[in-house]
N, C-alpha and C. Protein backbone atom coordinates (compact mmCIF):
# COMPACT_ATOMS: atom_id res chain seq x y z
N UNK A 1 0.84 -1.17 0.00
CA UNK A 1 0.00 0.00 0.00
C UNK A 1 0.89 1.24 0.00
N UNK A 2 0.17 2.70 -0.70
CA UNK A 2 1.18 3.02 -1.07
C UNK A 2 1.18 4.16 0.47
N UNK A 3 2.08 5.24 0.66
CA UNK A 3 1.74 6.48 1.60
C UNK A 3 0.71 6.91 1.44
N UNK A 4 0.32 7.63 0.56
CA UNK A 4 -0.99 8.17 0.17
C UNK A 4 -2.13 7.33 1.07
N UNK A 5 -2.03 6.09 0.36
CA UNK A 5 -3.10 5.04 0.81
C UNK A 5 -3.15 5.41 2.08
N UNK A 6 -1.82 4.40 3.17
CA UNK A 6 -1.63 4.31 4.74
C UNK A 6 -2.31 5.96 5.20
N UNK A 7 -1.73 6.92 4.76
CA UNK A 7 -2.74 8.09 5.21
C UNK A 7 -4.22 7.99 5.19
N UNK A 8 -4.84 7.81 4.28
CA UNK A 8 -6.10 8.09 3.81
C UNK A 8 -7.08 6.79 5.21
N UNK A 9 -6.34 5.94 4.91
CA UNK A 9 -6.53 5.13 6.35
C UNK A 9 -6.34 5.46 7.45
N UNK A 10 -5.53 5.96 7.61
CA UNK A 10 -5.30 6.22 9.20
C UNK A 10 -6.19 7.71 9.47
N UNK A 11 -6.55 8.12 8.37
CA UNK A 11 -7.53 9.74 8.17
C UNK A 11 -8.37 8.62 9.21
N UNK A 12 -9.41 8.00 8.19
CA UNK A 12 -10.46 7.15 8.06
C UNK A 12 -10.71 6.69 9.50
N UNK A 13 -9.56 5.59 9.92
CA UNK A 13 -9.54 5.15 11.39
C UNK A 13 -9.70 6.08 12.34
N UNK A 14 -9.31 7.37 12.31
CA UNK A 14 -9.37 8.56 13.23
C UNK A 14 -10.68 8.72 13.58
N UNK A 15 -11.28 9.25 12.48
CA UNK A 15 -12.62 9.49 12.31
C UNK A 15 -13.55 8.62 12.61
N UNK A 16 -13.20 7.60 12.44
CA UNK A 16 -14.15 6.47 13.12
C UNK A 16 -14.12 6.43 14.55
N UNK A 17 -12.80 6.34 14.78
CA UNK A 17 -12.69 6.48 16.55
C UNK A 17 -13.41 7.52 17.14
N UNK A 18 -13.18 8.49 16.40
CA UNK A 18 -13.75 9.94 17.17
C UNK A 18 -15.38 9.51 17.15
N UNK A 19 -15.41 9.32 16.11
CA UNK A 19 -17.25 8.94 15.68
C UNK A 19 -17.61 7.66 17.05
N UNK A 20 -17.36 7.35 17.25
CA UNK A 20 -17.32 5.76 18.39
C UNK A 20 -17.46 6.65 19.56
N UNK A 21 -16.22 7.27 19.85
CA UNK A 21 -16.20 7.76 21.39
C UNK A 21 -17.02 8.89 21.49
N UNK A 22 -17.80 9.48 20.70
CA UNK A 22 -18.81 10.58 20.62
C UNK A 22 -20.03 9.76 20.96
N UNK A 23 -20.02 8.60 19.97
CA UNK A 23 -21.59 7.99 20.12
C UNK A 23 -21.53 7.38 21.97
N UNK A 24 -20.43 6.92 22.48
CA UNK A 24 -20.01 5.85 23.44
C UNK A 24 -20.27 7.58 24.86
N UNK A 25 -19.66 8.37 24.81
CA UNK A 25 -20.22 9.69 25.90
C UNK A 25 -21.46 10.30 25.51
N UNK A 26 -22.33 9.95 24.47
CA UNK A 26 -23.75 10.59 24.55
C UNK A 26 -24.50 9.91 25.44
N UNK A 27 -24.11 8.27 24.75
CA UNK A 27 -25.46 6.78 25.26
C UNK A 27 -24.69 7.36 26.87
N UNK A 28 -23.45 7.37 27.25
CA UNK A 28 -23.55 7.61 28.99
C UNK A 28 -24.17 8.63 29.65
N UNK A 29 -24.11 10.11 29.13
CA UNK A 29 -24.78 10.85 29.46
C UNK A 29 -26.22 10.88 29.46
N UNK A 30 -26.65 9.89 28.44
CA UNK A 30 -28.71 9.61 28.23
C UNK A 30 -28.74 8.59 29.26
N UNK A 31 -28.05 7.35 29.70
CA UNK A 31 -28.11 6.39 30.41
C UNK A 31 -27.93 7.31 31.87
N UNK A 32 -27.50 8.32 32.16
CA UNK A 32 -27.14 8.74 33.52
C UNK A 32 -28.50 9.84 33.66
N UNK A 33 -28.83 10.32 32.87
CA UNK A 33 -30.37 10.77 32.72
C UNK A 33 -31.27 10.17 33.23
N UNK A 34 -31.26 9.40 32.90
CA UNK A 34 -32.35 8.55 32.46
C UNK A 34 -32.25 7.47 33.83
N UNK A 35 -31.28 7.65 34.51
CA UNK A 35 -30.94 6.97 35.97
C UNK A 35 -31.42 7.77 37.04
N UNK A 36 -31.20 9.00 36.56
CA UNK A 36 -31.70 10.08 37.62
C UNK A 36 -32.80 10.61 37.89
N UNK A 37 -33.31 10.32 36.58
CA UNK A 37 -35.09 10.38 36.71
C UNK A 37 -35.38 9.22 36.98
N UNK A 38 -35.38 7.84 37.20
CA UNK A 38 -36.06 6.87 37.49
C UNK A 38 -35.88 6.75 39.07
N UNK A 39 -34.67 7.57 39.55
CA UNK A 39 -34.36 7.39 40.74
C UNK A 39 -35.52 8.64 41.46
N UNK A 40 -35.46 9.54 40.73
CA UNK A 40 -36.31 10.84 41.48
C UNK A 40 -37.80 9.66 41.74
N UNK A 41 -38.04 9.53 40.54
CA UNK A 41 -39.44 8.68 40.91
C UNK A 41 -39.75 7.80 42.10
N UNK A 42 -38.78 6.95 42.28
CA UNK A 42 -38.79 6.23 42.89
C UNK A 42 -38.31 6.75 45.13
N UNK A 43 -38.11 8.09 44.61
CA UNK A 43 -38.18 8.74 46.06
C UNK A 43 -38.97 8.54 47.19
N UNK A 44 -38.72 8.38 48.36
CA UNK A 44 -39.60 8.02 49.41
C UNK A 44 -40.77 8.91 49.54
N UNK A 45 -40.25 10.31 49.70
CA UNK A 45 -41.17 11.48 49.81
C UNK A 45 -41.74 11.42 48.34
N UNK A 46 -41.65 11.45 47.85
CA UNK A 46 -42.25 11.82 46.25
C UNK A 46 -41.75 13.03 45.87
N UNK A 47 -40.83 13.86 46.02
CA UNK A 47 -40.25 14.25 45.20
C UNK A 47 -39.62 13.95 44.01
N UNK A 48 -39.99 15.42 43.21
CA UNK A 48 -39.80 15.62 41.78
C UNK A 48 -40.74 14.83 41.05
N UNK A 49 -41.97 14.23 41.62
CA UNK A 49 -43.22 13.75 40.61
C UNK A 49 -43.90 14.29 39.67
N UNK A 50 -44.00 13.64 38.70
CA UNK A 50 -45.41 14.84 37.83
C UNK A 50 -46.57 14.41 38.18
N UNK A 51 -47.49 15.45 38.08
CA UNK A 51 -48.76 14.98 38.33
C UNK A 51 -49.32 13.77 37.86
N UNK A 52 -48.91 13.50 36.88
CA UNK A 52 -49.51 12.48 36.15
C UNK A 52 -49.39 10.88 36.85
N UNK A 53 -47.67 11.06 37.24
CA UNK A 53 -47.63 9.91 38.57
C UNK A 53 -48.11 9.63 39.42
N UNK A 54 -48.17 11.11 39.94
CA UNK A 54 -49.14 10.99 41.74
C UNK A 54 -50.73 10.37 41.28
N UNK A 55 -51.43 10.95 40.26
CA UNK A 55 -52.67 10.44 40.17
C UNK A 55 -52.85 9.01 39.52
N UNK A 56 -52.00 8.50 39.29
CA UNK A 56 -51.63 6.94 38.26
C UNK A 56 -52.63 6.30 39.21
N UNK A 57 -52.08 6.06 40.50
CA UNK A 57 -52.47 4.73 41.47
C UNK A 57 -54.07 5.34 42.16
N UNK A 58 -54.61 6.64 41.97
CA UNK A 58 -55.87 6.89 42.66
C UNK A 58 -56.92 5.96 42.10
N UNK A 59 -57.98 6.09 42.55
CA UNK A 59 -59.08 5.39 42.37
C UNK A 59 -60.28 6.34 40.80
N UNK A 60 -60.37 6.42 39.88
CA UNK A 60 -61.08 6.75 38.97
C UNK A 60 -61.71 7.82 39.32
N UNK A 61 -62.77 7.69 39.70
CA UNK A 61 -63.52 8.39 40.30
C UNK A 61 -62.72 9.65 41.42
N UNK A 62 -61.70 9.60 42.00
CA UNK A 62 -60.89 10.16 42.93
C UNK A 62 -60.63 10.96 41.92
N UNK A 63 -59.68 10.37 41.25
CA UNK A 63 -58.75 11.07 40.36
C UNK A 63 -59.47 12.36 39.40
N UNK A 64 -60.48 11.79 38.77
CA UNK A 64 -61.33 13.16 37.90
C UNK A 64 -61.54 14.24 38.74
N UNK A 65 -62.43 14.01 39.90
CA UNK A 65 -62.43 14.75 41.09
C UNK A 65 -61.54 15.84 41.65
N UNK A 66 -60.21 14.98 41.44
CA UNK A 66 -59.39 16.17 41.48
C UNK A 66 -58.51 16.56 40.69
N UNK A 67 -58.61 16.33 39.51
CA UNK A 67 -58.17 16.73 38.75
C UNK A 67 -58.82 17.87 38.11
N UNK A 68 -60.39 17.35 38.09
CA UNK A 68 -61.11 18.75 37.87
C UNK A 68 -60.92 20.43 39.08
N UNK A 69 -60.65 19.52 39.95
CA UNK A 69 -60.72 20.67 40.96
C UNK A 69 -59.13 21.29 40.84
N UNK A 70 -58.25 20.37 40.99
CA UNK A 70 -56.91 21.51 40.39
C UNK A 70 -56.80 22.15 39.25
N UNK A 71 -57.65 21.56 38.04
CA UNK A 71 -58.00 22.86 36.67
C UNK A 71 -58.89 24.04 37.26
N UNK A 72 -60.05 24.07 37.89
CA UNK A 72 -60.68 25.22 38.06
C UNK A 72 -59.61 26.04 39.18
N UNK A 73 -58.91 25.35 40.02
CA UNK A 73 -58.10 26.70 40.96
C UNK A 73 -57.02 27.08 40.10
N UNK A 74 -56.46 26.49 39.22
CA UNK A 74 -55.78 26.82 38.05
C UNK A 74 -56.20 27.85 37.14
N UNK A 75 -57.11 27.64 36.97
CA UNK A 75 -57.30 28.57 35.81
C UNK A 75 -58.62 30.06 36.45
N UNK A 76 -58.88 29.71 38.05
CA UNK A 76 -59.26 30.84 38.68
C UNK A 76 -57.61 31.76 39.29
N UNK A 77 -56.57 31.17 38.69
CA UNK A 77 -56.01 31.81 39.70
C UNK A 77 -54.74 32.60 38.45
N UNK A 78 -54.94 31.84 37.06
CA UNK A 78 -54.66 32.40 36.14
C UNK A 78 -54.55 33.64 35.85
N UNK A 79 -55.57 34.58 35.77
CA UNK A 79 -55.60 36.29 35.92
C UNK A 79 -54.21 36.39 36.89
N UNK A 80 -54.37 36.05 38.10
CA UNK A 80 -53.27 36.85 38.69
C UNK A 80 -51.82 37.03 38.14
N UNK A 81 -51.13 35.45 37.98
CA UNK A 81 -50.20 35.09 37.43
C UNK A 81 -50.23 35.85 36.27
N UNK A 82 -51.37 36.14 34.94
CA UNK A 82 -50.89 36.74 33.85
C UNK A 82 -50.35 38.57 34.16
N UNK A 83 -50.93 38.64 35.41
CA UNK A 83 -50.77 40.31 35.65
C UNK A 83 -49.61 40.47 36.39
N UNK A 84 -49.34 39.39 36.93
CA UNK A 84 -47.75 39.76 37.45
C UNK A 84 -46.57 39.64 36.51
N UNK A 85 -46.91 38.29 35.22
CA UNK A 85 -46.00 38.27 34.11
C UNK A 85 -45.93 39.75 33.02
N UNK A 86 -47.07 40.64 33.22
CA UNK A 86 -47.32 41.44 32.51
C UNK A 86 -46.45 42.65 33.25
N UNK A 87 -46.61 42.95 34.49
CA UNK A 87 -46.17 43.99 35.05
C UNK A 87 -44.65 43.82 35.50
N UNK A 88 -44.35 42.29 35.27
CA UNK A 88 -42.93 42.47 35.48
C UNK A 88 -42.44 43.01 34.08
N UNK A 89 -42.79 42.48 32.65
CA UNK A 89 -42.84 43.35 31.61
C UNK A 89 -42.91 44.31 31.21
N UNK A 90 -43.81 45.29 32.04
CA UNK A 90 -43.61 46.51 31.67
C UNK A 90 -42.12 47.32 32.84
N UNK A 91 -41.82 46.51 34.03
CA UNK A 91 -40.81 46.50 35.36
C UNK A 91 -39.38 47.01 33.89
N UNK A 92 -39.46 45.71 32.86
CA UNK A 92 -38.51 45.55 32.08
C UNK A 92 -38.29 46.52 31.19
N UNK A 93 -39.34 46.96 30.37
CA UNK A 93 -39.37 47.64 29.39
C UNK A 93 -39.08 49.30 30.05
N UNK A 94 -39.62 49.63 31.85
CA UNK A 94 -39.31 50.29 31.90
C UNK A 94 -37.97 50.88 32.34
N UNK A 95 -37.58 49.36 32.65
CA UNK A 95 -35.69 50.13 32.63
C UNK A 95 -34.99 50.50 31.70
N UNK A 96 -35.16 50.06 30.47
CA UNK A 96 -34.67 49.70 29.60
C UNK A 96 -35.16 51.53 28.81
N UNK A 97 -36.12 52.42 29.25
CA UNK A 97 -36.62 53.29 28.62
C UNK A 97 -35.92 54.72 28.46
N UNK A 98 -35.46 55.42 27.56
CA UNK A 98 -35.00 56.55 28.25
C UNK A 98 -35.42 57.38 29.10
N UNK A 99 -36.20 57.27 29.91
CA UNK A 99 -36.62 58.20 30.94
C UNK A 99 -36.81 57.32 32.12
N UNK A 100 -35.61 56.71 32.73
CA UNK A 100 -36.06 55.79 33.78
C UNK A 100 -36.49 56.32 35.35
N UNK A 101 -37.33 55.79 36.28
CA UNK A 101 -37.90 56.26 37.00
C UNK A 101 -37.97 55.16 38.18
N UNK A 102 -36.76 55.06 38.85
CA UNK A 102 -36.46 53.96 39.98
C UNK A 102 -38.01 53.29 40.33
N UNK A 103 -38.53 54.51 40.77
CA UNK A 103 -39.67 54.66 41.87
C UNK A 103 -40.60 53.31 41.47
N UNK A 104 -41.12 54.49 39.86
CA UNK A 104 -42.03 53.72 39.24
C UNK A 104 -41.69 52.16 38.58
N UNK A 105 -40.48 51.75 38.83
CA UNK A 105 -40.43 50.43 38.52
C UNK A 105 -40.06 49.52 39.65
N UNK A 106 -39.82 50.27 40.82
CA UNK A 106 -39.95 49.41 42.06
C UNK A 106 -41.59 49.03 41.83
N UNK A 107 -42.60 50.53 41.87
CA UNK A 107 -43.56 50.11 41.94
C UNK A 107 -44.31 48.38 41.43
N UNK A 108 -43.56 48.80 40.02
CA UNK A 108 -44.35 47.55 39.14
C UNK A 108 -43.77 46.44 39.26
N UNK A 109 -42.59 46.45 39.69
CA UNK A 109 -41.96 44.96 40.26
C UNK A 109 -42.62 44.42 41.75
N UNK A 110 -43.40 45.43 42.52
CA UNK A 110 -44.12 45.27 44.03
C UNK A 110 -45.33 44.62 43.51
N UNK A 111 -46.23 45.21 42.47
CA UNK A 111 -47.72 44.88 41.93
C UNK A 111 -47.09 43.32 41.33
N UNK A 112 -46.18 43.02 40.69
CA UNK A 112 -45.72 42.06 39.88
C UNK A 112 -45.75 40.92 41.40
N UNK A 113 -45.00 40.96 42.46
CA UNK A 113 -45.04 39.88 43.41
C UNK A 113 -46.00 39.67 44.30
N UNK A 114 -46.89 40.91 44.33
CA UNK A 114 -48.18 41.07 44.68
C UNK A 114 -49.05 39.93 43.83
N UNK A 115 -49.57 40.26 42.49
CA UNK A 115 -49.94 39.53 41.80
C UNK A 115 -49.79 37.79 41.87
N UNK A 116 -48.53 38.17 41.78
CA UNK A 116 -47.97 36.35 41.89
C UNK A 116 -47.99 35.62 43.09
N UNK A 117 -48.16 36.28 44.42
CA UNK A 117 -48.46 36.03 46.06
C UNK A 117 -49.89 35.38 45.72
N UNK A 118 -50.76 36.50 45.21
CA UNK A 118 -52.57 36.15 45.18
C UNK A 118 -52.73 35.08 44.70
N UNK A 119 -52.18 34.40 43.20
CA UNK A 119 -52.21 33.58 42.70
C UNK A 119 -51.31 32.23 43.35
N UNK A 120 -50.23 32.26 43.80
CA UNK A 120 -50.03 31.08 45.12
C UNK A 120 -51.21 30.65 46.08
N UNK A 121 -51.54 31.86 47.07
CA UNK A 121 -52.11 31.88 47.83
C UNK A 121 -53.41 31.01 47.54
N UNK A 122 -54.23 31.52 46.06
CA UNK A 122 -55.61 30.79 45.82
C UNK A 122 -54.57 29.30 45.44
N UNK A 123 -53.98 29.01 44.53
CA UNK A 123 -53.85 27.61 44.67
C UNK A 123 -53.64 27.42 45.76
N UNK A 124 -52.65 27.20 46.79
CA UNK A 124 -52.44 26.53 48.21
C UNK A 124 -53.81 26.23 48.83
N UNK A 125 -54.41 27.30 48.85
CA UNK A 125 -55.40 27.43 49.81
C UNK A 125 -56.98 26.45 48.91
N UNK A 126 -57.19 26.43 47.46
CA UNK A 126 -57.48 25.26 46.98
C UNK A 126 -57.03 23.80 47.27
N UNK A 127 -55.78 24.16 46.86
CA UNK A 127 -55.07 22.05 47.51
C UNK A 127 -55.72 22.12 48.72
N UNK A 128 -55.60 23.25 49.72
CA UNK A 128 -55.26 22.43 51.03
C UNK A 128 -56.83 21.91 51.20
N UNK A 129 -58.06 22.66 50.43
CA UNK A 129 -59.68 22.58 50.39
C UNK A 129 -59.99 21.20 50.36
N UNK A 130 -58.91 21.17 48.70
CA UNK A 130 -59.33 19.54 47.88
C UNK A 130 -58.74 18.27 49.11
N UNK A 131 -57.37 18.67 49.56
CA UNK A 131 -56.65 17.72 50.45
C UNK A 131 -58.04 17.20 51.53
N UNK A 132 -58.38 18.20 51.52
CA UNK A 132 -59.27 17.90 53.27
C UNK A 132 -59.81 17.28 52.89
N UNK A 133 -60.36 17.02 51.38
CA UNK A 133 -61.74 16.12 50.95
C UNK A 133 -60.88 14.55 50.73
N UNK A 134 -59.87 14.41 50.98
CA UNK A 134 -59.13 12.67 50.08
C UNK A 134 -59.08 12.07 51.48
N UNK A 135 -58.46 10.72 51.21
CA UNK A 135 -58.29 9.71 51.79
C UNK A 135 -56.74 10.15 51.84
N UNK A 136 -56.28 9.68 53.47
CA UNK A 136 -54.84 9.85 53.77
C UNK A 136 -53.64 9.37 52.96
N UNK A 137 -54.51 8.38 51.72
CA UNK A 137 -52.91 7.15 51.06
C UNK A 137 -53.05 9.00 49.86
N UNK A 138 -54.12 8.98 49.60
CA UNK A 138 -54.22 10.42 48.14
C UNK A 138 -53.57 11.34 48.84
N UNK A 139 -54.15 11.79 49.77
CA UNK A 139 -53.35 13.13 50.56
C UNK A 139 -52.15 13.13 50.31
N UNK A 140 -51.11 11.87 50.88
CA UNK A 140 -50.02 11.82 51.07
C UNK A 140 -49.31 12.01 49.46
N UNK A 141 -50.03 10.74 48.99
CA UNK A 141 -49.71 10.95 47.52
C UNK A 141 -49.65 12.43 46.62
N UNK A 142 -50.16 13.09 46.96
CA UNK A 142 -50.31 14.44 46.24
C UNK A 142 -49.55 15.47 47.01
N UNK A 143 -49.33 15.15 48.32
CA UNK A 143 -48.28 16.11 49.38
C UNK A 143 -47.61 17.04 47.95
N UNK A 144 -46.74 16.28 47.49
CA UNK A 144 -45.73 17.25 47.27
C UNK A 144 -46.22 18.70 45.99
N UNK A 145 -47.07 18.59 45.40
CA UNK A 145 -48.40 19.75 44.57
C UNK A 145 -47.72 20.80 45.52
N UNK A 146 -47.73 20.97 47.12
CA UNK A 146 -47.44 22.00 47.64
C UNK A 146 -46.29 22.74 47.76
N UNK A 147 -44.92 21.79 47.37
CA UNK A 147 -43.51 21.98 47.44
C UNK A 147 -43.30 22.57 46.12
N UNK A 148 -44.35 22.67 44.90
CA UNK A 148 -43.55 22.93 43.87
C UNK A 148 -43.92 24.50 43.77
N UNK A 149 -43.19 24.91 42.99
CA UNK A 149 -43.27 26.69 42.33
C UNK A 149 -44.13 26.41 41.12
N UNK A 150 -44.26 27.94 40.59
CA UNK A 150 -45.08 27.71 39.00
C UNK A 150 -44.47 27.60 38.46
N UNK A 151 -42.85 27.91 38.32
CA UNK A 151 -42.31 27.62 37.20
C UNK A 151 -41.92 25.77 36.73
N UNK A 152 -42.16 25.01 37.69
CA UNK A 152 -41.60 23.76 37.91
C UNK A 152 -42.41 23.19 37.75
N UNK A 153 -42.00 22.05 36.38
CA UNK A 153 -42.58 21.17 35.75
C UNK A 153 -42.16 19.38 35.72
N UNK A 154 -41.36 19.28 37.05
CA UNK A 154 -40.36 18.82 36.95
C UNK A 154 -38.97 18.86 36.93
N UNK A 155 -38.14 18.28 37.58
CA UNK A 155 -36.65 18.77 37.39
C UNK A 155 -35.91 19.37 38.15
N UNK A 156 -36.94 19.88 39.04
CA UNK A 156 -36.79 20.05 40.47
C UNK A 156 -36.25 21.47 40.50
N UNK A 157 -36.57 22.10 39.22
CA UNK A 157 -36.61 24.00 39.20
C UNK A 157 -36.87 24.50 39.79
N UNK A 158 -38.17 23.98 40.72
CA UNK A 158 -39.05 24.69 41.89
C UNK A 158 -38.42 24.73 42.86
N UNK A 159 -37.54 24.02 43.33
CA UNK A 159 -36.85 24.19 44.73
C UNK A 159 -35.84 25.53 45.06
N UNK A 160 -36.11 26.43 44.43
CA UNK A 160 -35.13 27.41 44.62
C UNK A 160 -35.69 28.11 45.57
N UNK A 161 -35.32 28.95 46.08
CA UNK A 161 -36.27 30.23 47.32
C UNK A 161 -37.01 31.12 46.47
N UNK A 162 -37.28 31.45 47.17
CA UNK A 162 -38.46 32.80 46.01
C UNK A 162 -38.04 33.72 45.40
N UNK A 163 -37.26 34.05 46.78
CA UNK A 163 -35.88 35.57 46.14
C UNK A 163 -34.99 35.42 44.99
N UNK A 164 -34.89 33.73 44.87
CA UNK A 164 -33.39 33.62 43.87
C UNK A 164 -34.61 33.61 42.06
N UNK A 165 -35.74 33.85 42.06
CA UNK A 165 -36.30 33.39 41.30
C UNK A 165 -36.32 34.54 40.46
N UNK A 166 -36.53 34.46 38.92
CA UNK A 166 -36.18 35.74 38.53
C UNK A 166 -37.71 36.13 37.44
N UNK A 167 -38.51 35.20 37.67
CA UNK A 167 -40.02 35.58 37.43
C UNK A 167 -41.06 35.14 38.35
């Protein structure tokens, strides 16, 4: 074989290797994923559940029940949440304005956590309504609905403090 050749091969072999050990650190990084969520699941407390888990094992009838009842405090409590996403928006737009005005954007960042307090407050104070109505294995099962934030969908985003949160 000639040089040319032995190069063009050993190009080839490179590239394959590289191609191997790329595919060989993705599958570990999806396999270590994919370990860490089966492990969250499998938590004593139930942390990091989605809803969809906690209600798996209820009873039919349970489950619609409250599922209907966490859509209506959801979506009664909607308005608030959109007026605090809105007024932190305008919080933004007004720093950003040439005529900035400390005052008036403390203001709208105060109405903004205001807003978003009211809208906690009616959910919590819904769960804790619906809680009173379940059986202690559901109660428990659904506990953690109360540990999460709005922004957390999973993944355990919600666990931050309130202060570190930046909507």
């Amino acid at each position: 074989m000639s040089t040319r050749g032995l190069k063009i091969a050993l190009v080839v072999l490179v590239l394959v290797n590289v191609f191997a050990l790329a595919a060989l650190g993705t599958t570990l990084v999806q396999l270590n994923r994919v370990e860490a969520r089966l492990e969250a699941e499998h938590r004593p407390n139930g942390e990091r559940r989605s809803p969809r888990q906690m209600f798996r094992d209820m009873e039919p009838a349970t489950r619609e029940r409250v599922q209907e009842a966490l859509r209506a405090s959801a979506l009664a409590a909607k308005p608030d949440f959109e007026e605090s996403r809105r007024l932190r928006r305008e919080a933004v737009a007004a720093v950003a304005a040439q005529d900035f005005d400390a005052a008036a954007v403390a203001a709208l960042l105060e109405g903004s956590r205001a807003a978003e307090l009211r809208g906690r407050q009616r959910l919590e104070r819904d769960a804790l309504a619906l809680m009173a109505t379940l059986e202690p294995q559901d109660r428990a099962r659904l506990a953690p609905l109360l540990a999460r934030s709005g922004r957390s969908r999973g993944g355990g985003r919600g666990d931050r403090p309130p202060e570190a949160k930046a909507d």
